[in-house]
Every structure is written in structure tokens, then in C-alpha cells.
Protein backbone atom coordinates (compact mmCIF):
# COMPACT_ATOMS: atom_id res chain seq x y z
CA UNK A 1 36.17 -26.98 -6.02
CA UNK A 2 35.75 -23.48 -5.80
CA UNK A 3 38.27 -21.36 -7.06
CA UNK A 4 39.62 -18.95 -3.54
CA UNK A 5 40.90 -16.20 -6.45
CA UNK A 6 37.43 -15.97 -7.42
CA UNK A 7 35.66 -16.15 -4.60
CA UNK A 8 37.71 -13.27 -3.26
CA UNK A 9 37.01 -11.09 -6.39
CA UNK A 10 32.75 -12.34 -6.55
CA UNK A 11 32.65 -10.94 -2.65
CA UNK A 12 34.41 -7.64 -3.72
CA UNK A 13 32.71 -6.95 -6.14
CA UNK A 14 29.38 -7.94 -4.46
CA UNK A 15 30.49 -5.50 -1.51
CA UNK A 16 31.35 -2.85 -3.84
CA UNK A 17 28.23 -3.18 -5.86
CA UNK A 18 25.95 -3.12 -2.45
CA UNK A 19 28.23 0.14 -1.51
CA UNK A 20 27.07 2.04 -4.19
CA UNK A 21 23.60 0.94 -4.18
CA UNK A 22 23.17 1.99 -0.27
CA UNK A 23 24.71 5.51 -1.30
CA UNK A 24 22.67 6.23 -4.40
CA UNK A 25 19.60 5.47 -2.10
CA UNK A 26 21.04 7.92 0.76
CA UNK A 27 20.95 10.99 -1.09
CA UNK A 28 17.35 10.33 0.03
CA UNK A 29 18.02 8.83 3.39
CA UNK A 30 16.28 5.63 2.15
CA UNK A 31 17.49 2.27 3.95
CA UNK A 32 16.85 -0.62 1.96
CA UNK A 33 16.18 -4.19 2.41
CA UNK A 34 18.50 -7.24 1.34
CA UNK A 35 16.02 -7.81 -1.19
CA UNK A 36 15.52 -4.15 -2.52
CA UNK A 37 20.07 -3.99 -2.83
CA UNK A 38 19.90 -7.28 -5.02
CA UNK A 39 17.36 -6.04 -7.12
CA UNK A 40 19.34 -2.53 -7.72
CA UNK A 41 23.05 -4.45 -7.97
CA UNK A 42 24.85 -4.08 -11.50
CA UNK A 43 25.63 -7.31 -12.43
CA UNK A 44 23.55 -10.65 -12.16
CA UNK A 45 24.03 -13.80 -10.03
CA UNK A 46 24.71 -17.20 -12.07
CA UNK A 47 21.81 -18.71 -9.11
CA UNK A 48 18.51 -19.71 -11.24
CA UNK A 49 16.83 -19.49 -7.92
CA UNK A 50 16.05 -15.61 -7.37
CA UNK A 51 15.94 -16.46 -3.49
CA UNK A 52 19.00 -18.36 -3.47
CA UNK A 53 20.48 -15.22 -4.97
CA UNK A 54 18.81 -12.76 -2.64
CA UNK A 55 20.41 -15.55 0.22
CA UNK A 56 23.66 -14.15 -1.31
CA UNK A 57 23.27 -11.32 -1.16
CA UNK A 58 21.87 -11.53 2.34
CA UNK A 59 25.52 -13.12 3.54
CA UNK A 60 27.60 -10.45 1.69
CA UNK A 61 25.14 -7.74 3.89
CA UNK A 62 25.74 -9.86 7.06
CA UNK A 63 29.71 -9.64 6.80
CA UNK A 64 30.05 -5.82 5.78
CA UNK A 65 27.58 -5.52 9.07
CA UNK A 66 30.32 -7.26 10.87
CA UNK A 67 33.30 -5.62 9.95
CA UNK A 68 31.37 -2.45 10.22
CA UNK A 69 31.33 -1.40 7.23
CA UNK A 70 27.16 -0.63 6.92
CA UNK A 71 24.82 -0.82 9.93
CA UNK A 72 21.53 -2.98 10.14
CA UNK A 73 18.38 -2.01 11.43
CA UNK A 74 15.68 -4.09 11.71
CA UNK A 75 15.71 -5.54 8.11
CA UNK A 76 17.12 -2.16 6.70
CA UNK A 77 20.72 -1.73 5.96
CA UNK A 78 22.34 1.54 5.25
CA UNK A 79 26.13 2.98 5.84
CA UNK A 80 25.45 5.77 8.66
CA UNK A 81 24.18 5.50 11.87
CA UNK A 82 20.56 6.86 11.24
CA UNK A 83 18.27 4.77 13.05
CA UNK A 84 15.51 7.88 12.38
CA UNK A 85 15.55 6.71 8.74
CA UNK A 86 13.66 3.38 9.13
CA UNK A 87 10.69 5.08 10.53
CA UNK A 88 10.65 7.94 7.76
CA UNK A 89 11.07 4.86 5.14
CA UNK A 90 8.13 3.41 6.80
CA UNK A 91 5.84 6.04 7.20
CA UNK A 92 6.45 6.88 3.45
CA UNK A 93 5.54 3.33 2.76
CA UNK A 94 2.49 3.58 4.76
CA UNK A 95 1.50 6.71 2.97
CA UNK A 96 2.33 5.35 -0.63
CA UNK A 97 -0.40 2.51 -0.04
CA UNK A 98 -2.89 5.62 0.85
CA UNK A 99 -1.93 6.99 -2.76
CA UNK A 100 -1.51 4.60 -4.78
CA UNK A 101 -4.99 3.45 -5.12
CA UNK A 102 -5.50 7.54 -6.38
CA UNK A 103 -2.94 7.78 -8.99
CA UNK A 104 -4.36 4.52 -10.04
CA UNK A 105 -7.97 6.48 -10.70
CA UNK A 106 -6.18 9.73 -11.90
CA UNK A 107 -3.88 7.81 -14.27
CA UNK A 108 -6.81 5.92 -16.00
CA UNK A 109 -8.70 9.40 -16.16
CA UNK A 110 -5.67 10.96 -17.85
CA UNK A 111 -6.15 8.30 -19.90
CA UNK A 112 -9.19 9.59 -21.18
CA UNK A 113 -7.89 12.71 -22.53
CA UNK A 114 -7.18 13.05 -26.59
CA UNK A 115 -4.02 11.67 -27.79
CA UNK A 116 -3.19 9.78 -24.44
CA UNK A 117 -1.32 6.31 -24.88
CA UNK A 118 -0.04 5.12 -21.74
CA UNK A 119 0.33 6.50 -18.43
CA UNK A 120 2.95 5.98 -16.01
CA UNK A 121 3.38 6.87 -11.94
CA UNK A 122 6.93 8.01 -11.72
CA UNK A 123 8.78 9.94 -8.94
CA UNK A 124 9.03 8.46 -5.42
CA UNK A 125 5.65 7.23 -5.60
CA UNK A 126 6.89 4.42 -7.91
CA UNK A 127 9.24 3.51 -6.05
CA UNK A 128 6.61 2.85 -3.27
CA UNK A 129 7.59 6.19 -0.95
CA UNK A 130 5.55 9.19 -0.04
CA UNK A 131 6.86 12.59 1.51
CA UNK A 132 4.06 14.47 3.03
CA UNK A 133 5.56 17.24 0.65
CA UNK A 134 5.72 14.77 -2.29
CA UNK A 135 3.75 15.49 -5.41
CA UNK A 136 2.19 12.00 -7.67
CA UNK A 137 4.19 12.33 -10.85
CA UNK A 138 3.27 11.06 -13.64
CA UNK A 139 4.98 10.24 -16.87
CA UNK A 140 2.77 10.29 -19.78
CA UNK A 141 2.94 8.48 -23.63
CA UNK A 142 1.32 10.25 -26.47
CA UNK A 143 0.76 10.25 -30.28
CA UNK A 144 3.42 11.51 -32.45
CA UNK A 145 2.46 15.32 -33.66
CA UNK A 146 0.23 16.13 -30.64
CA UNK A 147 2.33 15.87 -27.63
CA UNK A 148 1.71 19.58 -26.91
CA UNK A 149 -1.54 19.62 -27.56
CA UNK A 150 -1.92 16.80 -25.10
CA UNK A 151 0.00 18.13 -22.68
CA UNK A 152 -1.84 21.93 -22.51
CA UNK A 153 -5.12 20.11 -22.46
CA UNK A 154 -3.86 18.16 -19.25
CA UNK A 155 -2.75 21.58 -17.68
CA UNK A 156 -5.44 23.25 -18.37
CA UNK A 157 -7.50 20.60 -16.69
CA UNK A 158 -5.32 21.27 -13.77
CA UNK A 159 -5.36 24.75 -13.69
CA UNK A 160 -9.30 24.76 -13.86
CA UNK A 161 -10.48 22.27 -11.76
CA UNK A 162 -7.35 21.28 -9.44
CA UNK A 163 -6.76 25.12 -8.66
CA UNK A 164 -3.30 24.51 -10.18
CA UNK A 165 -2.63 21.92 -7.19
CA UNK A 166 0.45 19.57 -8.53
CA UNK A 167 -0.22 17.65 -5.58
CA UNK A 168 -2.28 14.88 -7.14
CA UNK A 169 -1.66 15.80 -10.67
CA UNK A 170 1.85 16.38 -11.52
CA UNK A 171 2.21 15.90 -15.66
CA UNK A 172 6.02 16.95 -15.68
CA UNK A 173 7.55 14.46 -18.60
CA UNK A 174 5.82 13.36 -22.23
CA UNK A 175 7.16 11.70 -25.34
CA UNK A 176 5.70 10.40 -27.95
CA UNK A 177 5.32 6.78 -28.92
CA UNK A 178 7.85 7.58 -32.03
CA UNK A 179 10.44 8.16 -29.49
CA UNK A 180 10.36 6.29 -26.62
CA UNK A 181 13.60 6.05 -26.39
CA UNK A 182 14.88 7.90 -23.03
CA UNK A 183 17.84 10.05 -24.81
CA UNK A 184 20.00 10.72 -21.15
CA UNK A 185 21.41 7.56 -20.33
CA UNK A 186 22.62 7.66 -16.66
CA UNK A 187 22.43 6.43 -13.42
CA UNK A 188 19.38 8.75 -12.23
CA UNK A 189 17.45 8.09 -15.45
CA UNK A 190 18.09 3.92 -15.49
CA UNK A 191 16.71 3.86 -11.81
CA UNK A 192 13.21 6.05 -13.07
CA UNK A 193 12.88 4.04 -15.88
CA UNK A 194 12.86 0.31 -14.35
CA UNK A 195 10.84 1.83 -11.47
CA UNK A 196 8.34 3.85 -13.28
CA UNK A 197 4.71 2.05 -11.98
CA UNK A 198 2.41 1.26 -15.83
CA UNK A 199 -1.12 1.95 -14.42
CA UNK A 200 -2.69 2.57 -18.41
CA UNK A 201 -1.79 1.67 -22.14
CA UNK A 202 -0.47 -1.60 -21.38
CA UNK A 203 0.69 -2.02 -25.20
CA UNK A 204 2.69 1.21 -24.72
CA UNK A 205 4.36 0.72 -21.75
CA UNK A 206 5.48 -2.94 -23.28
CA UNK A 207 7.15 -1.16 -25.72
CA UNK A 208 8.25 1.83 -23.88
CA UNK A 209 10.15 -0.79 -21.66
CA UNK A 210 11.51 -2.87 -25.10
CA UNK A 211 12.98 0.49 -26.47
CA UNK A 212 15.03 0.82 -22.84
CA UNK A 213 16.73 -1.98 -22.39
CA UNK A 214 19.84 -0.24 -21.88
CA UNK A 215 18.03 0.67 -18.24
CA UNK A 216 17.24 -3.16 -17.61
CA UNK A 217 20.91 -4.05 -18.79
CA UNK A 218 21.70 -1.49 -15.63
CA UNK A 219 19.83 -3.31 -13.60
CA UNK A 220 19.63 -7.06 -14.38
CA UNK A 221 17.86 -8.15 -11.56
CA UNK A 222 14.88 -5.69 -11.67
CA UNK A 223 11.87 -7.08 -12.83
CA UNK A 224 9.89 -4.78 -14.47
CA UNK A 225 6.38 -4.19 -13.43
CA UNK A 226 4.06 -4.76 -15.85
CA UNK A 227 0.78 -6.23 -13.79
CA UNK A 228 -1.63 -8.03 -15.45
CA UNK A 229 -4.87 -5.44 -14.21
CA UNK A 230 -3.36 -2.34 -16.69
CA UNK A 231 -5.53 -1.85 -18.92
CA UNK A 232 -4.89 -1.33 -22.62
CA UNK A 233 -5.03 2.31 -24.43
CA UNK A 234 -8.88 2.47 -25.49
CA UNK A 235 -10.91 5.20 -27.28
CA UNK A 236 -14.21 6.08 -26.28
CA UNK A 237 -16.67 7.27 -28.26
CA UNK A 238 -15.68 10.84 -27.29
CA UNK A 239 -11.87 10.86 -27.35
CA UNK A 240 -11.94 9.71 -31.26
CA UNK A 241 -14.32 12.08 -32.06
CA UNK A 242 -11.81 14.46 -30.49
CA UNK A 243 -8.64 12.94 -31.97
CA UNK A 244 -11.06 12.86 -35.75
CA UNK A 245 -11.61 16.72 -35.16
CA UNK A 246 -7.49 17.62 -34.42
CA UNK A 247 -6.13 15.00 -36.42
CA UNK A 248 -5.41 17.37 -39.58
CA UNK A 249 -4.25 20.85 -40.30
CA UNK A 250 -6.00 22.34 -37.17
CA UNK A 251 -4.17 19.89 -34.59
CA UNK A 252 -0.92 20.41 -36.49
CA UNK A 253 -1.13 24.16 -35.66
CA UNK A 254 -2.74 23.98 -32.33
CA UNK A 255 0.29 21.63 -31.36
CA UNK A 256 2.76 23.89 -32.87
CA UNK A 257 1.46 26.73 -31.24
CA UNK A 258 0.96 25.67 -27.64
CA UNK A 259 4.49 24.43 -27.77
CA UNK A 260 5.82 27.96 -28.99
CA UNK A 261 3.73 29.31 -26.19
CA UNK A 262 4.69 27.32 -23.59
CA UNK A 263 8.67 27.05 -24.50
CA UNK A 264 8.51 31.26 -24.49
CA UNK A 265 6.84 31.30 -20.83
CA UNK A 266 9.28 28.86 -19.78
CA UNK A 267 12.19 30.75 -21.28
CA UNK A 268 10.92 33.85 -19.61
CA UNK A 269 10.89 32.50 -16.32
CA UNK A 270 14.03 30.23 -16.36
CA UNK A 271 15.99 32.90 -17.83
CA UNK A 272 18.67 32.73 -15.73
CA UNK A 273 19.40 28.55 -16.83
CA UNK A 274 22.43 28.36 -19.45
CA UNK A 275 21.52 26.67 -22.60
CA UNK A 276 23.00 23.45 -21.17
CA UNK A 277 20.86 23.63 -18.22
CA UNK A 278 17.49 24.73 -19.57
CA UNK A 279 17.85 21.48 -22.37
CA UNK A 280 17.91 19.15 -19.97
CA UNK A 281 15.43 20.41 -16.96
CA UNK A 282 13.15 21.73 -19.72
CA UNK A 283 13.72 19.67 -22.50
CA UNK A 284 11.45 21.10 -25.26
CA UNK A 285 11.11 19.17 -28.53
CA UNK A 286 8.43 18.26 -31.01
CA UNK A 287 8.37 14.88 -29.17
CA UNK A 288 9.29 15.31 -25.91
CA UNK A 289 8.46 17.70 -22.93
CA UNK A 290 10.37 17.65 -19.45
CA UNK A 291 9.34 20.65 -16.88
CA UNK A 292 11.92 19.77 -13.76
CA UNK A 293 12.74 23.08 -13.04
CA UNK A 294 14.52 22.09 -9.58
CA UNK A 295 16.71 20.28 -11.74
CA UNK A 296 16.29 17.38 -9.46
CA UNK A 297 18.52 14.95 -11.90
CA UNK A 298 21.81 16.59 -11.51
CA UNK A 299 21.04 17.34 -8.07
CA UNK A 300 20.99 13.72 -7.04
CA UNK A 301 23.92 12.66 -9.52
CA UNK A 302 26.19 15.72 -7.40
CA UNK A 303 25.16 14.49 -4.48
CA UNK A 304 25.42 10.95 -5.26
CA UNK A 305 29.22 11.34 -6.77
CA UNK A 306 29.84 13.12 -3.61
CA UNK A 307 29.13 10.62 -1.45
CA UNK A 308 31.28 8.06 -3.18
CA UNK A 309 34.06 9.89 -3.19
CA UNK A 310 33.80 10.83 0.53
CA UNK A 311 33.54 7.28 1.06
CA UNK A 312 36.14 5.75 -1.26
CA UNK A 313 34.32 3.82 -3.61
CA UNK A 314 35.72 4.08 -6.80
């Protein structure tokens, strides 16, 4: 027999686990399906059977809909009543299928490029939403020592034959496969690493997702998505003779260099971040690069710890 005490405590904290879930995801007025909630909750079921779980779930949803404590739309649940937001979810949806197949192409060409390892689609693309203002991010692996050679080559790529357009060619975050580590450890972070989309360097992203676990223990129930079709990191013909040419003392200074470079311009025009700020929208190391200048990470955690206080949910 079931023990009341502890079905009482399971259903809080499934309802206060589904709370924060629905808020997190309102900061970008995105609904979410019973499905998508038990995938983000922060604890696992004991169920074997994913849909029994999901079933679960599904029952905890129905009874906060009935006390009114969230509101149900269609399949989409969310705490305020926004029935607008479904069909901006949707039509994001709809456009994420039209881009997908794109960053697919444009992550394999990156690919291409000297020094590349493994190519992710990050952002809300990889999390299967597209803004008509949104950009396709990617997040990008490379070898240790020529991260900032890497990266310049990529922008100047951009800057050349994209016009400087960051619509279909966003390179904002590198690291190098020495540190693959993610170093911020937080809310924001977990949810772009278990949703970030491996489209090249299969091998890499493996590991990239083994040295992140931490993200994964966030979210137990997230299964991460490594699909079969990504291809491996190859070398063409080209791209060692490239890697050959930069490998030694040349490569070592071009790297240094273009990282002085860029770090300066970026100081320049960020000059009025603090310290604090700048390291973490522009992190600039040897083997990482981050260029968020909007500062998009602590905008969403503010916004996010807003909400749950405004709502009571400790």
C-alpha cells in the first residue's frame, strides 16, 4: 500500500518542479507540452516506462489545471492566460523545420575549416524555435592552441562572403577539446548544454556531453541528442595540408595574435562592462571564446528569479 505521507510530498514536489519549469520557459513566452515539462523536471521518476512517466506527469498537469493553478491550451500548458503564445510557439516551430535543414549544410561546411572538431546548433534553434529576428547559433569545438585562429578564419569568412550577416552564421562560443568542460554551472547554461543540436564531429560532441554531466544530472530525463546521421570530424586533403602548414611556430603566433587583436577591439567597444561583466559575456581565454554582448545569460536568470518570486515558488 501506498504510503498517503508520500504521496502527498511526490505530488508537491512534482507541482513545484513543473512550476518552475513553466516559468523558466516564460521568460520567452514558450508554452510547453506535458512531454517537453517531464523532460526539463529536476528529479527522475522510479517508472522504467518513459510513457508511463510522461502519464504522470500528464495527471500532476491535469490537477494544477483544475485548481487553477496553470492554464491549458490545446496540448500547451503555461501559468498566464496567453492564448497568443501557442500560435507564436507554433509558427517558430514551423520556421525551425525551414532552418534546420540549413544549419545542417552550414554546420558541416564549418566543418571544413582548419582546426574544426565538432559543430553544434545552439540558441533557440536547438531547442526547435525560430524568431523571425532569430540568428542560427552555433557552438563550435576546436583543437587546443588554435581556437583563435579558428575562430578569425570563420569571421572572416563571414565578413567576406556573408556581408557580415549573423543571420545564418552566428559563431558566438568556442572551446577547445582540452576543455570541454562548460566552467558556469547554472540553470541557463545546463538547459544550452542538454539542448545544444550535434550536426558534425560526432566523437567530439560524445565527449563534450561525457565532460557535462553535471548538465544531464540537472536534467535526468533529457535525452541527449546524439543522431546516428552526424558525421565524424574528417580531414580532407586540404584542411591537413592547412592544419600541417599552422601547426608549428607560425600557428602559435597567428593564434596568439588574433586573440590579442580581437580581445583589444572587444575591450574598446565594451568599455563600459565591469570586469565581472565583460568575463562572462566575453569570456576571452586561450581556450575559450564567448561574444554575447547582450549578455543574454544573466538577462534570462533576472528575469527568471523574478518570476519565481512574484509567484511564490521558493
Amino acid at each position: 500500500m501506498t504510503d498517503p505521507n508520500y504521496s502527498t510530498t511526490f505530488a508537491c514536489r512534482t507541482a513545484h518542479s513543473i512550476w518552475r519549469v513553466l516559468l523558466y520557459f516564460e521568460v520567452f513566452s514558450y508554452p510547453l507540452t506535458a512531454k517537453e515539462i517531464f523532460h526539463y523536471l529536476d528529479f527522475s521518476f522510479d517508472a522504467s516506462d518513459q510513457a508511463l512517466a510522461i502519464d504522470e506527469v500528464k495527471d500532476a498537469l491535469d490537477e494544477m489545471v483544475a485548481q487553477g493553478r496553470i492554464v491549458r491550451f490545446g496540448d500547451f500548458y503555461q501559468t498566464q492566460d496567453q492564448p497568443s503564445w501557442v500560435e507564436a510557439r507554433l509558427d517558430c516551430n514551423r520556421r525551425a523545420d525551414e532552418y534546420l535543414p540549413l544549419a545542417n549544410r552550414m554546420a558541416r561546411f564549418i566543418g571544413c575549416f582548419p582546426f574544426i572538431r565538432g559543430v553544434f546548433v545552439s540558441g533557440s534553434l536547438s531547442k526547435h524555435c525560430m524568431k523571425p529576428d532569430s540568428d542560427i547559433d552555433f557552438f563550435i569545438i576546436t583543437a587546443p592552441g588554435r581556437l583563435w585562429l579558428a575562430r578569425t578564419l570563420l569571421v572572416l569568412f563571414k565578413k567576406i562572403f556573408l556581408f557580415n550577416s549573423h543571420k545564418y552564421f552566428c559563431v558566438n562560443y568556442f572551446i577547445d577539446t582540452e576543455h570541454l568542460e562548460i566552467e558556469e554551472k547554472n540553470l541557463f547554461t545546463a538547459t544550452e548544454i542538454v539542448t545544444l543540436l550535434p550536426l558534425y564531429g560526432r566523437e567530439w560532441c560524445v565527449r563534450f556531453f561525457e565532460s557535462n554531466r553535471w548538465a544531464q544530472r540537472r536534467y535526468p530525463n533529457f535525452r541527449l541528442r546524439l543522431a546516428e546521421s552526424t558525421p565524424f570530424h574528417r580531414r580532407s586533403w586540404g584542411k591537413k595540408w592547412a592544419e600541417y602548414l599552422l601547426s608549428g611556430r607560425l600557428g602559435h603566433l597567428l593564434d596568439r595574435q588574433t586573440m590579442r587583436l580581437t580581445v583589444g577591439y572587444w575591450r574598446r567597444k565594451f568599455s563600459h562592462f565591469n570586469p565581472e561583466t565583460f568575463n562572462v559575456a566575453l569570456k576571452s581565454r586561450q581556450y575559450v571564446s564567448k561574444h554575447h554582448p547582450l549578455h543574454f545569460q544573466q538577462r534570462v536568470l533576472v528575469a527568471y528569479e523574478k518570476r519565481v518570486k512574484e509567484m511564490g515558488v521558493l
